[in-house]
N, C-alpha and C. Protein backbone atom coordinates (compact mmCIF):
# COMPACT_ATOMS: atom_id res chain seq x y z
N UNK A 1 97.31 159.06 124.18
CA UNK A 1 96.59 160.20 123.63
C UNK A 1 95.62 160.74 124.68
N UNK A 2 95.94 161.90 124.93
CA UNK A 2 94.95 162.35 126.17
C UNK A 2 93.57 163.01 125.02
N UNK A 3 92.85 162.83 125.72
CA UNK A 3 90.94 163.02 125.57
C UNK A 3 90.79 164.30 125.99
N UNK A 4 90.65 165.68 125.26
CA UNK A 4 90.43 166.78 125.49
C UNK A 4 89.41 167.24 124.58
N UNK A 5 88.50 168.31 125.04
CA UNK A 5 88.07 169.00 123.93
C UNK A 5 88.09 169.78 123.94
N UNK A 6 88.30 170.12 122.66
CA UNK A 6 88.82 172.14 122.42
C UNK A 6 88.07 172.79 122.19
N UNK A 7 88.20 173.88 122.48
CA UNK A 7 87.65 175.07 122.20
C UNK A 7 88.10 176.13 121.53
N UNK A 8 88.30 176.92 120.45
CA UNK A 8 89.00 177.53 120.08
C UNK A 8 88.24 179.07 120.00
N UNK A 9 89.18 180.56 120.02
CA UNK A 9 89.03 181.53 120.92
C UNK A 9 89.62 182.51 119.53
N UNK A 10 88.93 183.70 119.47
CA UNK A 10 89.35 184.83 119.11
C UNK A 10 89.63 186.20 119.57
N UNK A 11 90.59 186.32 119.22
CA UNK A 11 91.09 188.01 119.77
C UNK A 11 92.38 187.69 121.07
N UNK A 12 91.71 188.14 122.44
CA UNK A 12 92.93 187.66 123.20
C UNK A 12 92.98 186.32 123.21
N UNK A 13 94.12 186.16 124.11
CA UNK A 13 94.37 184.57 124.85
C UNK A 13 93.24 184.13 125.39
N UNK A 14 93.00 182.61 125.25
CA UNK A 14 91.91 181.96 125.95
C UNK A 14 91.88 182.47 127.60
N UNK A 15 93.19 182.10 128.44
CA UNK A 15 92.94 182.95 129.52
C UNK A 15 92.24 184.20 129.83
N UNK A 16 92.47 184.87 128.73
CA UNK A 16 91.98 186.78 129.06
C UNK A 16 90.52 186.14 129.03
N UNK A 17 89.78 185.12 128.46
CA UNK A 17 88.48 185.07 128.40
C UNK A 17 88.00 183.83 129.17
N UNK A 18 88.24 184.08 130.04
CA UNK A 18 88.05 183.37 131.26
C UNK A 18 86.74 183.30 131.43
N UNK A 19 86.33 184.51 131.94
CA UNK A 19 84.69 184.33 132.48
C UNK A 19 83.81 184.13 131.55
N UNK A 20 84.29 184.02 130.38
CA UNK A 20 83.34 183.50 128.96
C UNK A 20 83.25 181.91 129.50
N UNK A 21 84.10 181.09 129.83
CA UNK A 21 83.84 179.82 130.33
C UNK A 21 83.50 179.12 131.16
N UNK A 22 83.87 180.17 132.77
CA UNK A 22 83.56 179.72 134.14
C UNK A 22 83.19 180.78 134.69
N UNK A 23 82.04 180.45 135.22
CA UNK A 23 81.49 181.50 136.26
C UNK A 23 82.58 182.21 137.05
N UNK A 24 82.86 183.40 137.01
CA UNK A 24 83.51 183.84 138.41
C UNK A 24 82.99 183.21 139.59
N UNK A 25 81.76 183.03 140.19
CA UNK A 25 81.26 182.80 141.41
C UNK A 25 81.67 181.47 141.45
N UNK A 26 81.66 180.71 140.74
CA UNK A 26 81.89 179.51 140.35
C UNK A 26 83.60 179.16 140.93
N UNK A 27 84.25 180.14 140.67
CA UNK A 27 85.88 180.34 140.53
C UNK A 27 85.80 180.62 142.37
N UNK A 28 85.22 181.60 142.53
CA UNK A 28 85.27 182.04 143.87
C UNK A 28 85.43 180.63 144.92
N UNK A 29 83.73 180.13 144.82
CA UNK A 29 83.67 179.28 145.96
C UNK A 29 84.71 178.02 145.81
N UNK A 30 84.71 177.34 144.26
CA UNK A 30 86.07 176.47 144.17
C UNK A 30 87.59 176.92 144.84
N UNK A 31 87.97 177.91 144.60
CA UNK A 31 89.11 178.43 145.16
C UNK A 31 89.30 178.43 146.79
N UNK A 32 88.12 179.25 147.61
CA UNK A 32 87.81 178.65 148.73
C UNK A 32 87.91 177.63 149.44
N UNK A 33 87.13 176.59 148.92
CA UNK A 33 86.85 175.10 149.01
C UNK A 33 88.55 174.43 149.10
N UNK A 34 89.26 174.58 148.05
CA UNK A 34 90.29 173.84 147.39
C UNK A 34 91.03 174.68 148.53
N UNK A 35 91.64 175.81 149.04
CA UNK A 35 92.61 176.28 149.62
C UNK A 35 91.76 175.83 150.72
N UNK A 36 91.06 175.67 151.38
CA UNK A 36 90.18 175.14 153.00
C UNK A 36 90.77 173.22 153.01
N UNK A 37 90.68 172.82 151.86
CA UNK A 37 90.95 171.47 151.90
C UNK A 37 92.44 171.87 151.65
N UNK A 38 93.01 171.84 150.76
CA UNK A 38 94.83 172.00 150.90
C UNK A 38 95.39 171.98 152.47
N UNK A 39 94.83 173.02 153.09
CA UNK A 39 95.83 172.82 154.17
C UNK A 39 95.07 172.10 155.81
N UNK A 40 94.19 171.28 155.27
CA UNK A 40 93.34 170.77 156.87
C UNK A 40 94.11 169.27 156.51
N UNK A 41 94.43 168.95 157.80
CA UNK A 41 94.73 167.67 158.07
C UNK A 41 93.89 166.34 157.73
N UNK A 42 92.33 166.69 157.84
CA UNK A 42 91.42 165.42 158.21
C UNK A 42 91.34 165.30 156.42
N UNK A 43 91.88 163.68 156.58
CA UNK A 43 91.55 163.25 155.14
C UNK A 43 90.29 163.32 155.18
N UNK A 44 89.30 162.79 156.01
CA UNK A 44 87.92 162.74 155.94
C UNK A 44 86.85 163.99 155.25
N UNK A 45 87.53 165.21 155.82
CA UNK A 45 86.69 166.78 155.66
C UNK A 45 87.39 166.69 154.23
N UNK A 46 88.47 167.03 154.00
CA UNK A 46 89.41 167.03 152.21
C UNK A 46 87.93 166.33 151.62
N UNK A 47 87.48 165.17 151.69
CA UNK A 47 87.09 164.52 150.45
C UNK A 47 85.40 164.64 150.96
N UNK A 48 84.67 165.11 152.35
CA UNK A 48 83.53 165.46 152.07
C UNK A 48 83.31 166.87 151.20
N UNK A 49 84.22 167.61 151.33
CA UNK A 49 84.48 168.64 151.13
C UNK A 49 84.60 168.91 149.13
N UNK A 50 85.56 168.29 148.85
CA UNK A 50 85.79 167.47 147.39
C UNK A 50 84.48 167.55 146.61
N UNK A 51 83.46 166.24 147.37
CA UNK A 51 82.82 165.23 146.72
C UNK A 51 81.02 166.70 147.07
N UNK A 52 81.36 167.03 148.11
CA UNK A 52 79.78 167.86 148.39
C UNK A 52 80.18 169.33 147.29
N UNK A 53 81.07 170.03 147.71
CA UNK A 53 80.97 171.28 146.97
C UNK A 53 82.01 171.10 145.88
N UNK A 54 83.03 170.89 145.27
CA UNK A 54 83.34 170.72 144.07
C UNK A 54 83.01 169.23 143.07
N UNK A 55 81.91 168.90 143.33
CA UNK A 55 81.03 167.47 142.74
C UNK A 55 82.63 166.33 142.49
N UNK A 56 83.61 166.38 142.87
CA UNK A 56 84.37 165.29 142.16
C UNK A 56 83.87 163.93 142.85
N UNK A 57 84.10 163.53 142.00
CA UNK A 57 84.21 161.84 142.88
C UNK A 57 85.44 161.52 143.43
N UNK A 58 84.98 161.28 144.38
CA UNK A 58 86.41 160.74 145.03
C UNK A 58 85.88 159.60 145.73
N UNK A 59 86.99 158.77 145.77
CA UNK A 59 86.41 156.83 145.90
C UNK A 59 87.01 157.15 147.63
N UNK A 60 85.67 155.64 148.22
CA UNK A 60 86.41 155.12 149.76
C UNK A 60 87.80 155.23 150.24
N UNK A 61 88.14 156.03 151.70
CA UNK A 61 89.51 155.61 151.62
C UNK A 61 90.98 156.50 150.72
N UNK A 62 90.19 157.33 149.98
CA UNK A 62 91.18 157.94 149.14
C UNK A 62 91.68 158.88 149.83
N UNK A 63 93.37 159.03 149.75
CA UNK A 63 94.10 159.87 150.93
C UNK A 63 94.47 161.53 149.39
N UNK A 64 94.06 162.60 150.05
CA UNK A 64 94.53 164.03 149.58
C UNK A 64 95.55 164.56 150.57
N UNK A 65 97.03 164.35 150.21
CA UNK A 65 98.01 164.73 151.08
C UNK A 65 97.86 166.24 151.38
N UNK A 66 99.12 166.71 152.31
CA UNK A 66 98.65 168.65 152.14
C UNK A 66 99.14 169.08 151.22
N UNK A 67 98.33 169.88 150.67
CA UNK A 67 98.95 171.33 149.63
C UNK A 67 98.31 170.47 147.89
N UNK A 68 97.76 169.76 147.94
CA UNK A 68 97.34 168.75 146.38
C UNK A 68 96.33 169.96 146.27
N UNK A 69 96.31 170.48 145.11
CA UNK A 69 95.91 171.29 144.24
C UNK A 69 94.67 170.37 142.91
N UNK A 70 93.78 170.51 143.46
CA UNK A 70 92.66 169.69 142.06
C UNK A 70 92.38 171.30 141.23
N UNK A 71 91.80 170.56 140.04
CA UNK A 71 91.65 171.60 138.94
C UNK A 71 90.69 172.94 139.92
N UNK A 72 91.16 174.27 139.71
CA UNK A 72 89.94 175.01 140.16
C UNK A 72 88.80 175.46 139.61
N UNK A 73 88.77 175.46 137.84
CA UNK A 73 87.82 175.55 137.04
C UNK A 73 87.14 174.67 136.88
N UNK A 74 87.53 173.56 136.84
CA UNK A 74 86.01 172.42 136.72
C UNK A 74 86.38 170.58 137.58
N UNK A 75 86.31 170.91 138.46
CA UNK A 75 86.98 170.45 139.40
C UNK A 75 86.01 168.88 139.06
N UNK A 76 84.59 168.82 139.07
CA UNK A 76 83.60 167.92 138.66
C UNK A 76 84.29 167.00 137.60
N UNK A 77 85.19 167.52 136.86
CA UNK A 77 85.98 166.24 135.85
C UNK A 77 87.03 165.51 136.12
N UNK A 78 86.95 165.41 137.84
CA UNK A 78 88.46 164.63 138.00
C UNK A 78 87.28 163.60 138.97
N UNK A 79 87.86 162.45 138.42
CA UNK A 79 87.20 161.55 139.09
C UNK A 79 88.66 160.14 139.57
N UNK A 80 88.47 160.09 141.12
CA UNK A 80 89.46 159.11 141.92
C UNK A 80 88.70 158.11 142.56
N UNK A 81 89.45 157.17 142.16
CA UNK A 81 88.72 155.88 142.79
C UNK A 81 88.99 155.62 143.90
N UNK A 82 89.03 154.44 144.82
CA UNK A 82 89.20 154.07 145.82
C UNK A 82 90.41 153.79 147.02
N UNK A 83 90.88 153.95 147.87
CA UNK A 83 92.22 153.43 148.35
C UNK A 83 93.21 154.04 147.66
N UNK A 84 92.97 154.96 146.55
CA UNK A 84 94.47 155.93 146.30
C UNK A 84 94.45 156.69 147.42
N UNK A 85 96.23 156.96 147.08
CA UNK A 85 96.98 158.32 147.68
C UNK A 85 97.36 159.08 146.77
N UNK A 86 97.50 160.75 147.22
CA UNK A 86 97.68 161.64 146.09
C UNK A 86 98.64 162.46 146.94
N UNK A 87 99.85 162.61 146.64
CA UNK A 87 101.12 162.88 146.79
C UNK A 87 100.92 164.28 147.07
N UNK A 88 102.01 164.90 148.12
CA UNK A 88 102.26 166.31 148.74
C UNK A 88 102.21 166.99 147.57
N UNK A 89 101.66 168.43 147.29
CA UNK A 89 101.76 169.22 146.74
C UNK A 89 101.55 168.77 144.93
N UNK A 90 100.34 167.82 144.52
CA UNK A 90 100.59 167.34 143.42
C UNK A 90 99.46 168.80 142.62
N UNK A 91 99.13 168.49 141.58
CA UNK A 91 98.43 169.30 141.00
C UNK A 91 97.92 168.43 139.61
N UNK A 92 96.27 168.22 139.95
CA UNK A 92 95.49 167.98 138.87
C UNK A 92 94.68 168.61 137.76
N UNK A 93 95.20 168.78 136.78
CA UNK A 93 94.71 169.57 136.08
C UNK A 93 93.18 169.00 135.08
N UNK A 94 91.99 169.61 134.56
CA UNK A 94 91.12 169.28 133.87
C UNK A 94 90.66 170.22 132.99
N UNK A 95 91.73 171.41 132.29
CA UNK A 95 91.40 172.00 131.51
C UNK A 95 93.70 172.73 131.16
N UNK A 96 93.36 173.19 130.11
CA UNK A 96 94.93 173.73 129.76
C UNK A 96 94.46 174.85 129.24
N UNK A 97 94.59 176.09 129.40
CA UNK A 97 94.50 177.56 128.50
C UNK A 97 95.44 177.75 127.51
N UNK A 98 95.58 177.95 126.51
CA UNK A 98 96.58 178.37 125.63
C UNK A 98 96.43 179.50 124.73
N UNK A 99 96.91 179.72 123.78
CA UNK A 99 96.60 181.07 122.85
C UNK A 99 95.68 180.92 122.36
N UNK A 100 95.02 180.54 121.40
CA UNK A 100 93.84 180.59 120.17
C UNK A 100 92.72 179.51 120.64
N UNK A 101 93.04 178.63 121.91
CA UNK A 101 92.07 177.56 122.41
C UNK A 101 92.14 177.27 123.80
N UNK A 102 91.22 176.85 124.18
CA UNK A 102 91.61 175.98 125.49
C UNK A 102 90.70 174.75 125.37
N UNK A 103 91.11 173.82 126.17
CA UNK A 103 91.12 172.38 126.24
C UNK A 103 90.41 171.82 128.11
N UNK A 104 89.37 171.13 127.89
CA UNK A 104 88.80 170.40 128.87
C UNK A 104 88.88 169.15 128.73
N UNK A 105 89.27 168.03 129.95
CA UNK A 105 89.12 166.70 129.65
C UNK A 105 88.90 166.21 131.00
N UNK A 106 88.41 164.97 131.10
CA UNK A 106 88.27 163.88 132.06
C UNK A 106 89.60 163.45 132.59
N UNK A 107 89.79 163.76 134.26
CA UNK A 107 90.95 162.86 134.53
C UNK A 107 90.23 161.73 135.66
N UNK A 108 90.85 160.66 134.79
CA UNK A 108 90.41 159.33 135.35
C UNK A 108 91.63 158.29 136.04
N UNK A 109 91.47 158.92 137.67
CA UNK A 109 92.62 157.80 138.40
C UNK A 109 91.98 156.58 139.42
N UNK A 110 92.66 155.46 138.92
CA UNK A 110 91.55 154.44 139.41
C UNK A 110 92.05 154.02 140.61
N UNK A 111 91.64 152.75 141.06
CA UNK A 111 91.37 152.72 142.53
C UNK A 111 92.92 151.86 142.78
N UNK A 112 93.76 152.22 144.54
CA UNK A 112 94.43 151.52 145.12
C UNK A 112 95.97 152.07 143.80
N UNK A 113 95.50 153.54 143.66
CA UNK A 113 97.21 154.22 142.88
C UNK A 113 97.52 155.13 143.39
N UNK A 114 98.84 155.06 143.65
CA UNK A 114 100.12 156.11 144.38
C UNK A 114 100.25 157.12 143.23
N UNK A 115 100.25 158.59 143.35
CA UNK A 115 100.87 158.96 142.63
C UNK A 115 101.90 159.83 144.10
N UNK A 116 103.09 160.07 143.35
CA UNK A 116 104.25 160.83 144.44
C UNK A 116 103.54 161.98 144.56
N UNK A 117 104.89 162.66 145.45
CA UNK A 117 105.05 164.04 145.73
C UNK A 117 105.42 164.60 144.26
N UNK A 118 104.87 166.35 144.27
CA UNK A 118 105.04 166.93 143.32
C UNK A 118 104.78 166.86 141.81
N UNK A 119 103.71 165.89 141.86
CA UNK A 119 103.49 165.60 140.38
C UNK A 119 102.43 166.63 139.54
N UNK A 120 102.38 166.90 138.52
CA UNK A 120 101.03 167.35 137.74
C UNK A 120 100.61 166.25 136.64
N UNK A 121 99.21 166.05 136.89
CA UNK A 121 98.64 165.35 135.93
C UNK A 121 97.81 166.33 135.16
N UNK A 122 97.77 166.03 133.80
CA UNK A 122 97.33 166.94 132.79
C UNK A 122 95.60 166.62 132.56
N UNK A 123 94.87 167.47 131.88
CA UNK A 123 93.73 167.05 131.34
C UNK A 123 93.64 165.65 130.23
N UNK A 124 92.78 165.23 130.53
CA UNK A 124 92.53 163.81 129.31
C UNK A 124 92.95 162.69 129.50
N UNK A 125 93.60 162.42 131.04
CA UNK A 125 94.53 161.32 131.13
C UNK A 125 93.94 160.31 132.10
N UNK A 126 94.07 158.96 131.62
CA UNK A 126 93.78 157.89 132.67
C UNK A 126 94.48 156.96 133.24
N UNK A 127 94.47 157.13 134.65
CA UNK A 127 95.98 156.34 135.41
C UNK A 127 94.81 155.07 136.07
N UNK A 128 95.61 153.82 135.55
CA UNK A 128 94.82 152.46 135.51
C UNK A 128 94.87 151.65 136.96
N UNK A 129 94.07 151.49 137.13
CA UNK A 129 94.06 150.72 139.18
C UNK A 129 95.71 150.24 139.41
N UNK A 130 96.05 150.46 140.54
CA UNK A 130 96.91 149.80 141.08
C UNK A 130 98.44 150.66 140.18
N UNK A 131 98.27 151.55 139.58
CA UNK A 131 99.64 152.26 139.23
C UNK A 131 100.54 152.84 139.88
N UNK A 132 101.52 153.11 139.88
CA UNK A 132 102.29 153.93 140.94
C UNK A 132 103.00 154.66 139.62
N UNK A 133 102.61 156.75 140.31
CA UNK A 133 103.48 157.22 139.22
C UNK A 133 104.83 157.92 140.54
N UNK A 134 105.87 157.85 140.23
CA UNK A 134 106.82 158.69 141.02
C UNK A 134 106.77 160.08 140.91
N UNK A 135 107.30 160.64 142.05
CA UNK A 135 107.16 161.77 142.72
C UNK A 135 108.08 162.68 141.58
N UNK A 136 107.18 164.19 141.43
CA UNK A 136 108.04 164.81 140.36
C UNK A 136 107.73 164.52 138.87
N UNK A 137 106.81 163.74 138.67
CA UNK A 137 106.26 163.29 137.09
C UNK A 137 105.13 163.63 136.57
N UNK A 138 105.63 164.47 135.15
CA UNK A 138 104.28 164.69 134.12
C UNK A 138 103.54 163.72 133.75
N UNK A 139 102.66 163.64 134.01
CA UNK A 139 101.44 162.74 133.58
C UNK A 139 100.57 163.44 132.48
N UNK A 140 101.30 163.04 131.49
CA UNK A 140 101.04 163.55 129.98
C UNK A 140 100.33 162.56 129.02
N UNK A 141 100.15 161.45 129.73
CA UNK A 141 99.37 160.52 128.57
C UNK A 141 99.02 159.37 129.67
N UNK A 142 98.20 158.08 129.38
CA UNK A 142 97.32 157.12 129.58
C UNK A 142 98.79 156.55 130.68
N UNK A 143 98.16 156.07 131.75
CA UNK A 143 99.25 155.23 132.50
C UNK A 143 98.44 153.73 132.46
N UNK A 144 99.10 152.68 131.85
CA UNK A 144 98.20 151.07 131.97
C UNK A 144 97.66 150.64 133.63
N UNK A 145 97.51 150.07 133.80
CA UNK A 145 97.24 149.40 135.01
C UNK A 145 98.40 148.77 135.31
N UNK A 146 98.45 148.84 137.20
CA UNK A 146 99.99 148.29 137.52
C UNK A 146 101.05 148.64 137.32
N UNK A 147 101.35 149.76 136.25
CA UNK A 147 103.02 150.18 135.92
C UNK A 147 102.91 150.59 136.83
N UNK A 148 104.25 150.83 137.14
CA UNK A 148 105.50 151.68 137.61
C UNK A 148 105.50 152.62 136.94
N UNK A 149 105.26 154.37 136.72
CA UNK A 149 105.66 155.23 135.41
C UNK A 149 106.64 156.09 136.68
N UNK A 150 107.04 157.01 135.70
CA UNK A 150 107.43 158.34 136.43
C UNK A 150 108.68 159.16 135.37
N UNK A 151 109.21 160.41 135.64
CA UNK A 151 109.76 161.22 134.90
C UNK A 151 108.79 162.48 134.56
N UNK A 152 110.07 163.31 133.57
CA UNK A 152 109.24 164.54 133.04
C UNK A 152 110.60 164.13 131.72
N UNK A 153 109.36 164.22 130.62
CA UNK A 153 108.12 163.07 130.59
C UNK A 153 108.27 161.90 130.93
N UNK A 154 106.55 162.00 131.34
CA UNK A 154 106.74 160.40 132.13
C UNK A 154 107.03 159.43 130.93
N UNK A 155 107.52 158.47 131.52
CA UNK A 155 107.78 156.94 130.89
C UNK A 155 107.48 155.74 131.83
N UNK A 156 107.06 154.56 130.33
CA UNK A 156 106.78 153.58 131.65
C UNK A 156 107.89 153.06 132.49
N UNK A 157 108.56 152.58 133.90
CA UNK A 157 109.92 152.34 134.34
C UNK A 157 110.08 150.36 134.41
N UNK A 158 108.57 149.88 134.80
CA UNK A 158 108.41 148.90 134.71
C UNK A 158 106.80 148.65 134.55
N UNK A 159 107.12 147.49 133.65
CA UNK A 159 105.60 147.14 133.15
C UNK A 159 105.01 146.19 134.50
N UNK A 160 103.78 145.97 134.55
CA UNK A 160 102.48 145.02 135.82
C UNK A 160 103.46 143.69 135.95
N UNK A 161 103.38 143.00 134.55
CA UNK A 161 104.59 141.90 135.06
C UNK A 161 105.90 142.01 135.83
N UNK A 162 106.53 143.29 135.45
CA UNK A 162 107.54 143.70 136.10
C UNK A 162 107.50 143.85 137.16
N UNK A 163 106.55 144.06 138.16
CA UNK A 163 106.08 144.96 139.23
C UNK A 163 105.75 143.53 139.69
N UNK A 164 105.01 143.17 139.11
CA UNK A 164 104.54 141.83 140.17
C UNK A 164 105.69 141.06 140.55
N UNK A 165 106.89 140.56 139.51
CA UNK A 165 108.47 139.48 139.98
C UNK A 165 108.64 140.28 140.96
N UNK A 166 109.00 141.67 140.45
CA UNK A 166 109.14 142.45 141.82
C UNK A 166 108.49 142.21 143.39
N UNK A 167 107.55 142.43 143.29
CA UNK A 167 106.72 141.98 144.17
C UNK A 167 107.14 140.96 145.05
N UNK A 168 106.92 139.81 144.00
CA UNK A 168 107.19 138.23 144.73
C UNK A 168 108.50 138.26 145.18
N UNK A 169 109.47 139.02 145.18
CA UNK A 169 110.78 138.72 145.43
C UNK A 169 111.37 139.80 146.64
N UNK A 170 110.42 140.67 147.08
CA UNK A 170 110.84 141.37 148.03
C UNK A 170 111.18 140.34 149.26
N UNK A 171 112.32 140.48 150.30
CA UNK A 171 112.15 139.77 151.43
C UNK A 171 111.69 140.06 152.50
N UNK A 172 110.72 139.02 152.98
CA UNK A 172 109.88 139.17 154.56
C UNK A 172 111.04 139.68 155.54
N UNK A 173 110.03 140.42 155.96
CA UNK A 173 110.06 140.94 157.68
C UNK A 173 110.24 139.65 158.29
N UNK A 174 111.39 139.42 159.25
CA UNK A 174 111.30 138.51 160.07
C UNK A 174 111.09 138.58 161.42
């Protein structure tokens, strides 16, 4: 169950009432910021960059591949922990517009998780230390700690126990 809260909207689409929710100026310098980090190489600048002008947290060590897209409206609700990687061209979302409402939530990805190339993670969702989601997958609900998920829609592919036999059974480099 993703953690959102709604808002609900009269007359046009929640989109058409945009600047009822986010500053334009607000929109401006995020957009800036986020397309300046998308395409610079230095993981380092990506996440001073991140953490000083769009407030996210972003943990030690955390890699923003090129072209990863974080929310541009409220960028402050995505919080990444430590030693992740965040896959080419992924896209984090922390709000959804729809007709009669729109929706804000916390995305919470914890420390030392892969997500692939091409993924979108939705508002409200928490991906648990050490997860790996595959490349190309909706992240539409809670990922445990340690799975394996991936798909559209995602599913779990293997559970932490699973992952760990796995683990133990890969063969050494000789």
């Amino acid at each position: 169950m993703r953690r959102t809260d709604r808002y609900f909207v009269k007359g046009s689409n929640s989109l058409w009432q945009i600047y009822k929710t986010v500053s334009f100026w607000k929109m401006v310098k995020n957009f800036l910021v986020i397309q300046t980090a998308r395409y610079t190489p230095f993981l380092g600048v990506k996440n001073w960059l991140y953490r000083n002008f769009l407030k996210m947290r972003v943990g030690k060590r955390t890699a923003f591949a090129l072209m990863v897209m974080p929310d541009v409206m409220f960028p402050e609700k995505i919080h990444i922990g430590e030693n992740t990687v965040i896959g080419y061209n992924t896209t984090i979302l922390a709000h959804e517009y729809l007709i009669e409402e729109y929706r804000i939530g916390d995305v919470m990805i914890g420390d030392k998780v892969l997500i692939g190339a091409n993924t979108t993670i939705l508002p409200g969702v928490t991906i648990g230390n050490g997860a790996i989601i595959s490349a190309g997958s909706l992240v539409h609900k809670d990922v445990p700690e340690g799975v394996f998920a991936g798909g559209n829609p995602m599913k779990i592919i293997y559970t932490k126990e699973q992952m760990e036999n796995r683990m133990k059974n890969l063969p050494l480099d000789e």
